[in-house]
PDB file of N, CA and C in Angstrom:
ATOM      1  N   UNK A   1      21.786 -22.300 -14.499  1.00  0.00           N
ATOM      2  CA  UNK A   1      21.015 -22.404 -13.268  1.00  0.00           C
ATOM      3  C   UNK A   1      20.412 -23.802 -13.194  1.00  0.00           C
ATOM      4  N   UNK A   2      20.466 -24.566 -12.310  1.00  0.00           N
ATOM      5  CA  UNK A   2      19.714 -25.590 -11.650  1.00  0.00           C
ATOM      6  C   UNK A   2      18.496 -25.803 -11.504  1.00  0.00           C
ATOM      7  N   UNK A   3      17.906 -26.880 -11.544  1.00  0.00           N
ATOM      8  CA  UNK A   3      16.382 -26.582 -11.621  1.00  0.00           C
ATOM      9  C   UNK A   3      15.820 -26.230 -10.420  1.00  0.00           C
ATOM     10  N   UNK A   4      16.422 -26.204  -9.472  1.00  0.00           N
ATOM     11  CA  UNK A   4      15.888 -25.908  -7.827  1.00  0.00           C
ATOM     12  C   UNK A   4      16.115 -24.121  -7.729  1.00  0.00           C
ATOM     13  N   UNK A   5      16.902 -23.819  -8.633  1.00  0.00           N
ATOM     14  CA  UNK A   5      16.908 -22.171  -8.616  1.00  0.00           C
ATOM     15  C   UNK A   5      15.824 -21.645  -9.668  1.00  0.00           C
ATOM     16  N   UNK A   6      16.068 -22.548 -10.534  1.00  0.00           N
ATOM     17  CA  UNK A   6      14.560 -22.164 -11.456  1.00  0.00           C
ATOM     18  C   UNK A   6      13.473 -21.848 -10.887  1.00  0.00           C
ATOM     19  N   UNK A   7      13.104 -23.064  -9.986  1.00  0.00           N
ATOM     20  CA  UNK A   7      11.802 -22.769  -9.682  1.00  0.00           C
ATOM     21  C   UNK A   7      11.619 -21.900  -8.575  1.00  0.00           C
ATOM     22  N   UNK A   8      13.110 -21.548  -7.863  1.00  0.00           N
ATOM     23  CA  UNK A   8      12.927 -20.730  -6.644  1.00  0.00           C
ATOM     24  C   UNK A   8      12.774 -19.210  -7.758  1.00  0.00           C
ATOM     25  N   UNK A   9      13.477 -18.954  -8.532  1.00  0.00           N
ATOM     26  CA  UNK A   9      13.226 -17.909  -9.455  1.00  0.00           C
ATOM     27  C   UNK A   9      11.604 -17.597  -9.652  1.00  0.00           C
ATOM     28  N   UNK A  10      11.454 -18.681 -10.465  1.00  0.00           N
ATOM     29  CA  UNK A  10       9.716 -18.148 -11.035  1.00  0.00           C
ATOM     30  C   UNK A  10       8.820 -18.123  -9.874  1.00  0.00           C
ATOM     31  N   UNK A  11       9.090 -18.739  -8.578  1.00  0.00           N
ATOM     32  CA  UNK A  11       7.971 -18.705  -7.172  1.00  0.00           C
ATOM     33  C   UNK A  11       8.318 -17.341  -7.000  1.00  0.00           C
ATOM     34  N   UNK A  12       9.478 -16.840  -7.327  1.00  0.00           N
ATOM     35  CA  UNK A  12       9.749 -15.572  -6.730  1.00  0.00           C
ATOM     36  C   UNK A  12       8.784 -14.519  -7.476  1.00  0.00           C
ATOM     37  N   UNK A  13       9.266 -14.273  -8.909  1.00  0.00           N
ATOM     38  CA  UNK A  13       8.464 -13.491  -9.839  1.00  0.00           C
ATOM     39  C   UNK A  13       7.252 -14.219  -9.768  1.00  0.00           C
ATOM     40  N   UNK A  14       6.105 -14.799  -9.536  1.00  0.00           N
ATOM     41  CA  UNK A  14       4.783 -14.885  -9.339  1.00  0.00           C
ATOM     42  C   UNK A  14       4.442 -14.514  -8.045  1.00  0.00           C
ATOM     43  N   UNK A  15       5.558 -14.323  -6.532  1.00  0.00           N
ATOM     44  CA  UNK A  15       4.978 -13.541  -6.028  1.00  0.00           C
ATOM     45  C   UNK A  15       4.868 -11.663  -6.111  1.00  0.00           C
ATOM     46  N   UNK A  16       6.074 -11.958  -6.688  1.00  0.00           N
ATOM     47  CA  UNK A  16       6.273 -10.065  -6.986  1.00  0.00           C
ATOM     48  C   UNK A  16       5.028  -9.637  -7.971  1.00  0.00           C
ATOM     49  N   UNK A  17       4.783 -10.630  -8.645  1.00  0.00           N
ATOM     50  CA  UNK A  17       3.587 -10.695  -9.922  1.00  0.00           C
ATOM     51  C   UNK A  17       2.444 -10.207  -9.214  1.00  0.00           C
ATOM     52  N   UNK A  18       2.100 -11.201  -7.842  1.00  0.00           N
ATOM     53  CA  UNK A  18       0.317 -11.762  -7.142  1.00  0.00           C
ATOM     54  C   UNK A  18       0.757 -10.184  -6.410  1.00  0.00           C
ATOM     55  N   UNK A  19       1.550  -9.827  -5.714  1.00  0.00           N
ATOM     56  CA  UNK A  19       1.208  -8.417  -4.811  1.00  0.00           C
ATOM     57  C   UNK A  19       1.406  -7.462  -6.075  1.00  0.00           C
ATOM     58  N   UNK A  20       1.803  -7.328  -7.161  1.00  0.00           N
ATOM     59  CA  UNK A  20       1.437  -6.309  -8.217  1.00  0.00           C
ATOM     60  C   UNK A  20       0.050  -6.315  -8.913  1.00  0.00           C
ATOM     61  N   UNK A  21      -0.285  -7.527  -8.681  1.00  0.00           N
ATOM     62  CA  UNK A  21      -1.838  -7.743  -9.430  1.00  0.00           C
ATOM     63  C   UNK A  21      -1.401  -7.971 -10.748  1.00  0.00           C
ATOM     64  N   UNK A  22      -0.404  -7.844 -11.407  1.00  0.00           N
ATOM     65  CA  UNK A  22      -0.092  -8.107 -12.601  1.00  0.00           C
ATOM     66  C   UNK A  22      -0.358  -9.048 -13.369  1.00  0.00           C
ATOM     67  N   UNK A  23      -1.603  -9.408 -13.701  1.00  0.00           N
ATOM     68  CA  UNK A  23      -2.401 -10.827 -14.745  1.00  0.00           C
ATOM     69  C   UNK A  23      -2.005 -10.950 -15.518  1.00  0.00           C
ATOM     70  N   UNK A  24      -1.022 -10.043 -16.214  1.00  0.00           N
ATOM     71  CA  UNK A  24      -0.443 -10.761 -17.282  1.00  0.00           C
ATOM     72  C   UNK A  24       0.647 -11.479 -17.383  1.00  0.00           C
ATOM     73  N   UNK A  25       1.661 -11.493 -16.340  1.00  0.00           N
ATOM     74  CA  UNK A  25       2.509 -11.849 -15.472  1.00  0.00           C
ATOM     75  C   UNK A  25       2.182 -13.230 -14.914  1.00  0.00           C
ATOM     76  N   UNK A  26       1.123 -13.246 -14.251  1.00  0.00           N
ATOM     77  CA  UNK A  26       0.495 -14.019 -13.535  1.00  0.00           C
ATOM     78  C   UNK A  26       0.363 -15.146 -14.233  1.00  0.00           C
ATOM     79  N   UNK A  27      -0.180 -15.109 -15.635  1.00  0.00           N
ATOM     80  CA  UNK A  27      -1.021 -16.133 -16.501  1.00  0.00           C
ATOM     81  C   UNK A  27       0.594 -16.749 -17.319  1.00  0.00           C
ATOM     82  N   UNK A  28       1.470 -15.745 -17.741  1.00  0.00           N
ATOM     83  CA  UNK A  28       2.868 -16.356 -18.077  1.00  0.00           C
ATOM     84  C   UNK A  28       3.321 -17.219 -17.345  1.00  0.00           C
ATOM     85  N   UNK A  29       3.170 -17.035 -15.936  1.00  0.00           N
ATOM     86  CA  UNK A  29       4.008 -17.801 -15.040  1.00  0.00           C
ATOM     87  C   UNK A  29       3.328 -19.301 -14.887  1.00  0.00           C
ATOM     88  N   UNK A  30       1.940 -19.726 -14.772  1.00  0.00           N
ATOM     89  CA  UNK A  30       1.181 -20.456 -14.594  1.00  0.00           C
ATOM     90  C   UNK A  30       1.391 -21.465 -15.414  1.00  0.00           C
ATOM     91  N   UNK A  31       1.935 -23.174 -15.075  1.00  0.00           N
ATOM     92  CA  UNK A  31       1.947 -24.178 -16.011  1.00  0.00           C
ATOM     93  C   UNK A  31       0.689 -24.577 -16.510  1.00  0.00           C
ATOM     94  N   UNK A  32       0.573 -25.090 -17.773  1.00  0.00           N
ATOM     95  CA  UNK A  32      -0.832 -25.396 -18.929  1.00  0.00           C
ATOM     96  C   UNK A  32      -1.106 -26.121 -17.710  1.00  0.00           C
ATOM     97  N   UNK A  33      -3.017 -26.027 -17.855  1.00  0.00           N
ATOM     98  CA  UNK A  33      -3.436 -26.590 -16.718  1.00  0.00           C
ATOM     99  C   UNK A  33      -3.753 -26.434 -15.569  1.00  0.00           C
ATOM    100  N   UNK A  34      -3.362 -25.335 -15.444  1.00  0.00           N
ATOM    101  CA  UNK A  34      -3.410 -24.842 -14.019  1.00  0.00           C
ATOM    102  C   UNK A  34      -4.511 -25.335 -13.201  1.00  0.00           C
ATOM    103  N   UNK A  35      -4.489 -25.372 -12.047  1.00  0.00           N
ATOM    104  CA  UNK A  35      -5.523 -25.712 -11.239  1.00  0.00           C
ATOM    105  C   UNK A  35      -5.331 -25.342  -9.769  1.00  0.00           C
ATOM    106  N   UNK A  36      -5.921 -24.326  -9.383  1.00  0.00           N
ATOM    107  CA  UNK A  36      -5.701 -23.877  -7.861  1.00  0.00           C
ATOM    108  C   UNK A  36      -7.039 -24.349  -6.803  1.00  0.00           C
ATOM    109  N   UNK A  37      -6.095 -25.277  -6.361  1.00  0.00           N
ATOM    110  CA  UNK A  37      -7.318 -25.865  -5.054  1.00  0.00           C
ATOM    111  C   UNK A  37      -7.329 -25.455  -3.800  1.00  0.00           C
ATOM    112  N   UNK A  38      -8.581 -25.561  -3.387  1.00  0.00           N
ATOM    113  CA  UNK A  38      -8.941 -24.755  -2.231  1.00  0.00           C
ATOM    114  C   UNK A  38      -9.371 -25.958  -1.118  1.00  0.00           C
ATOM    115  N   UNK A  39      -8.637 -25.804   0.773  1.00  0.00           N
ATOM    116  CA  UNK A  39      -8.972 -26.752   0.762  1.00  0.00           C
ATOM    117  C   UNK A  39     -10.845 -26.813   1.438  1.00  0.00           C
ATOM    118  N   UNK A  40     -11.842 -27.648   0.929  1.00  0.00           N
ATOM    119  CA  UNK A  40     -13.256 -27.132   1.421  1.00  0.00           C
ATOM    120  C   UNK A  40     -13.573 -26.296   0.699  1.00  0.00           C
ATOM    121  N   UNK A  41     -13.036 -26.044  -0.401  1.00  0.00           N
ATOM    122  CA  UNK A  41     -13.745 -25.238  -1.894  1.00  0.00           C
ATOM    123  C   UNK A  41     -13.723 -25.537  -3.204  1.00  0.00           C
ATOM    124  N   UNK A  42     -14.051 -25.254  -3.938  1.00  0.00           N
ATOM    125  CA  UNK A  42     -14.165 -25.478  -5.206  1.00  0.00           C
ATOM    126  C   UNK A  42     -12.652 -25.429  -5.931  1.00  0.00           C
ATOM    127  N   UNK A  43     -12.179 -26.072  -6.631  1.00  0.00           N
ATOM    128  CA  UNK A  43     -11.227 -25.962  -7.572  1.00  0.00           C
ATOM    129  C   UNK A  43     -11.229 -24.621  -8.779  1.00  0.00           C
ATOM    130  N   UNK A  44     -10.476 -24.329  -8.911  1.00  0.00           N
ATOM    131  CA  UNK A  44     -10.501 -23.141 -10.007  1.00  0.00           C
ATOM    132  C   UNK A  44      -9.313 -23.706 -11.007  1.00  0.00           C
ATOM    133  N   UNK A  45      -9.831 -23.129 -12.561  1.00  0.00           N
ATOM    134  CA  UNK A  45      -8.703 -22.827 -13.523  1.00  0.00           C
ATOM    135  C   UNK A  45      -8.162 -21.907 -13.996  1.00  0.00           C
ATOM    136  N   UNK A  46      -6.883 -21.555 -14.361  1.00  0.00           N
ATOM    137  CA  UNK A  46      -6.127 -20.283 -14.347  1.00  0.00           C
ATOM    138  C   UNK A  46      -7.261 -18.966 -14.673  1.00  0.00           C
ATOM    139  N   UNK A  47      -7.958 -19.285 -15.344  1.00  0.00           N
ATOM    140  CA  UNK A  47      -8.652 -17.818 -16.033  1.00  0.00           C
ATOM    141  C   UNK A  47      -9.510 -17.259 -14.515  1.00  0.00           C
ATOM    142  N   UNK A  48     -10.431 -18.593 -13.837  1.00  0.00           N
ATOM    143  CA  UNK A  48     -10.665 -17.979 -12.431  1.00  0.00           C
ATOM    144  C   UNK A  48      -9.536 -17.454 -11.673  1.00  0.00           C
ATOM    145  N   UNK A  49      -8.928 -18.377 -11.499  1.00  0.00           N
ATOM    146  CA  UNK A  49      -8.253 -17.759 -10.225  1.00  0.00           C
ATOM    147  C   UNK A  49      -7.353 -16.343 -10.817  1.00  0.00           C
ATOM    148  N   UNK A  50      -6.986 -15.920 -11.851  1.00  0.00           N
ATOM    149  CA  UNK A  50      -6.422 -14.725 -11.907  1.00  0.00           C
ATOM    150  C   UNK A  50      -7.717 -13.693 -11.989  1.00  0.00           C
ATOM    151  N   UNK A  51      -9.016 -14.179 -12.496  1.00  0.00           N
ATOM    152  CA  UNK A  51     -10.008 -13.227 -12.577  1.00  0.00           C
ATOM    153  C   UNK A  51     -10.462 -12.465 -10.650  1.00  0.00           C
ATOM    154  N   UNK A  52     -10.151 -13.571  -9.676  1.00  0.00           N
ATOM    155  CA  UNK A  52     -10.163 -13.357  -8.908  1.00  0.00           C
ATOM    156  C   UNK A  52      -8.818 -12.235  -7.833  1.00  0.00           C
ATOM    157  N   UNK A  53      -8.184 -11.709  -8.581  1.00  0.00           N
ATOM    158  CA  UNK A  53      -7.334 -10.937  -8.400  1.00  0.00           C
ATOM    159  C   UNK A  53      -7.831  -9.573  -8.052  1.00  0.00           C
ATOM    160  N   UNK A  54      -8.926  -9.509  -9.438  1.00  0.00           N
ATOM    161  CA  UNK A  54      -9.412  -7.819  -9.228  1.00  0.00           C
ATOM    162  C   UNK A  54     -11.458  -7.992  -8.775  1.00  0.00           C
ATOM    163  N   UNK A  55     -11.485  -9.633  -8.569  1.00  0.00           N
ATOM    164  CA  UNK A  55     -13.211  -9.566  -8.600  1.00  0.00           C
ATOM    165  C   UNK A  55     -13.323 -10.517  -7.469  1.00  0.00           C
ATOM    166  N   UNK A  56     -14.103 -10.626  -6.543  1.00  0.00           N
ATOM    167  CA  UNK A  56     -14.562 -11.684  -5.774  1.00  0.00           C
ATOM    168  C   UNK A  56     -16.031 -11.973  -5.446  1.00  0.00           C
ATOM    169  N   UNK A  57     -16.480 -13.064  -6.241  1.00  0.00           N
ATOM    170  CA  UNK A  57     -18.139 -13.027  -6.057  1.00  0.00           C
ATOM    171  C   UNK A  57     -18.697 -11.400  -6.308  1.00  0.00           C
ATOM    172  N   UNK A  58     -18.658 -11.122  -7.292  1.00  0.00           N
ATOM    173  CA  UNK A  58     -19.071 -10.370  -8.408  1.00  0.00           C
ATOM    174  C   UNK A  58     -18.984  -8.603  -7.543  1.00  0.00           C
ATOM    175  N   UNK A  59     -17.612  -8.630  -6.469  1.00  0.00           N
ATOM    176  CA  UNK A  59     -17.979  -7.623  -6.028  1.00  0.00           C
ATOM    177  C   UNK A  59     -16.211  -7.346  -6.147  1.00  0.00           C
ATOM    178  N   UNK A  60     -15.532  -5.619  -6.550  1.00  0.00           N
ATOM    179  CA  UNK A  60     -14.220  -5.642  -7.408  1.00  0.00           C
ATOM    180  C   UNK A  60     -13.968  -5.235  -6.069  1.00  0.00           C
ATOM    181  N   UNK A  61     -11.982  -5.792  -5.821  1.00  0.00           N
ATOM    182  CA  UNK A  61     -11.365  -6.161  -4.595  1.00  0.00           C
ATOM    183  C   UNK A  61     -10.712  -4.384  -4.364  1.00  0.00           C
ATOM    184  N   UNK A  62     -10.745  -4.295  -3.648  1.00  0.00           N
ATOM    185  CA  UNK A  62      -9.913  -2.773  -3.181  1.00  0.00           C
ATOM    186  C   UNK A  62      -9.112  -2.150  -1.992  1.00  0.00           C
ATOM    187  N   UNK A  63      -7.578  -2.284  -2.314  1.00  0.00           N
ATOM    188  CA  UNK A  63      -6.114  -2.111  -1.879  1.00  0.00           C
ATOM    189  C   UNK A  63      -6.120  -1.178  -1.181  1.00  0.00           C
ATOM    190  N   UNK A  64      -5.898  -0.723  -0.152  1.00  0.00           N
ATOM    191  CA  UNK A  64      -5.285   0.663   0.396  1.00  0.00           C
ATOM    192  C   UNK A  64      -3.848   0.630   0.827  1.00  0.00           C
ATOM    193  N   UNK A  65      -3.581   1.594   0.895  1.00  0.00           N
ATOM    194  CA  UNK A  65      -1.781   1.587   0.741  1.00  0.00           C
ATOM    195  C   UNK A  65      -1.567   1.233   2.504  1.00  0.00           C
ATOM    196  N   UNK A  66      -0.628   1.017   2.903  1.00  0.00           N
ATOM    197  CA  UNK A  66      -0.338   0.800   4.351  1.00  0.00           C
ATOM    198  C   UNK A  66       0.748   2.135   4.626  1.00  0.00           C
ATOM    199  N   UNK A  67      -0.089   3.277   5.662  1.00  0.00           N
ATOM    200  CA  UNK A  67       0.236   4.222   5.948  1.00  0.00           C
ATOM    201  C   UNK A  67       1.563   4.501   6.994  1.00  0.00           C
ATOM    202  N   UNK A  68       1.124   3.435   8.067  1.00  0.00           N
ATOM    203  CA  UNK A  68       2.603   2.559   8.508  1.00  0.00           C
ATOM    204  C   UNK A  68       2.454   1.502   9.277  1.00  0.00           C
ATOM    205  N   UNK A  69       3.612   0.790   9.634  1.00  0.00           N
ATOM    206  CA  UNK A  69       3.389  -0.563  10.010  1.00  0.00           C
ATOM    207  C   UNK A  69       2.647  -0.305  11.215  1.00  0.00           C
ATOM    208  N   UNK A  70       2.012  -1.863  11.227  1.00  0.00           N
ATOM    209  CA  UNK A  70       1.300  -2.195  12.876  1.00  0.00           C
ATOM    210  C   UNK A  70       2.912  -3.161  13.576  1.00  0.00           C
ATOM    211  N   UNK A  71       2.639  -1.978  14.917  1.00  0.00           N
ATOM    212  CA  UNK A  71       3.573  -2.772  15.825  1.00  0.00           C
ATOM    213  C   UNK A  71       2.909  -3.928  16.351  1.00  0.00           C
ATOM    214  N   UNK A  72       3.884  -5.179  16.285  1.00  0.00           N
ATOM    215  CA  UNK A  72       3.711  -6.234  16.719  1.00  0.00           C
ATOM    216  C   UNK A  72       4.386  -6.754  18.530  1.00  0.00           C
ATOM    217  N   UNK A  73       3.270  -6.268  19.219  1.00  0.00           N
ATOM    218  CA  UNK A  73       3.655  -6.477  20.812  1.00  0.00           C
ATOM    219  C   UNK A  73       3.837  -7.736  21.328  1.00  0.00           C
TER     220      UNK A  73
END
């Protein structure tokens, strides 16, 4: 594989990762260093920004399943 499929590979599995919530997944995929910038916010390093998966400003995030789609008129 090519390096342009590589990385289309691992963008792929870190998103299948970020909608599973899967942090452990998450933190594999992440190059040393990480740094997720926000733009007009604070910078984060991997341990934030995956902590922010299941916590946001000290209050825990919560999923509901989608019962069925919204039509788009």
């Amino acid at each position: 594989m090519d390096e342009a499929g590589s990385v289309m590979e691992t963008a792929l599995a870190l998103a299948e990762a970020i909608r599973r919530r899967d942090v452990t997944t998450i933190t594999s995929l992440l190059a040393p260093g990480f740094v997720h910038h926000v733009p007009g916010g604070a910078s984060r390093d991997a341990d934030t920004f995956t902590a922010g998966i299941d916590w946001v400003d000290d209050v825990p995030v919560r999923r509901f399943p989608v019962l069925r789609q919204r039509a788009f008129d």
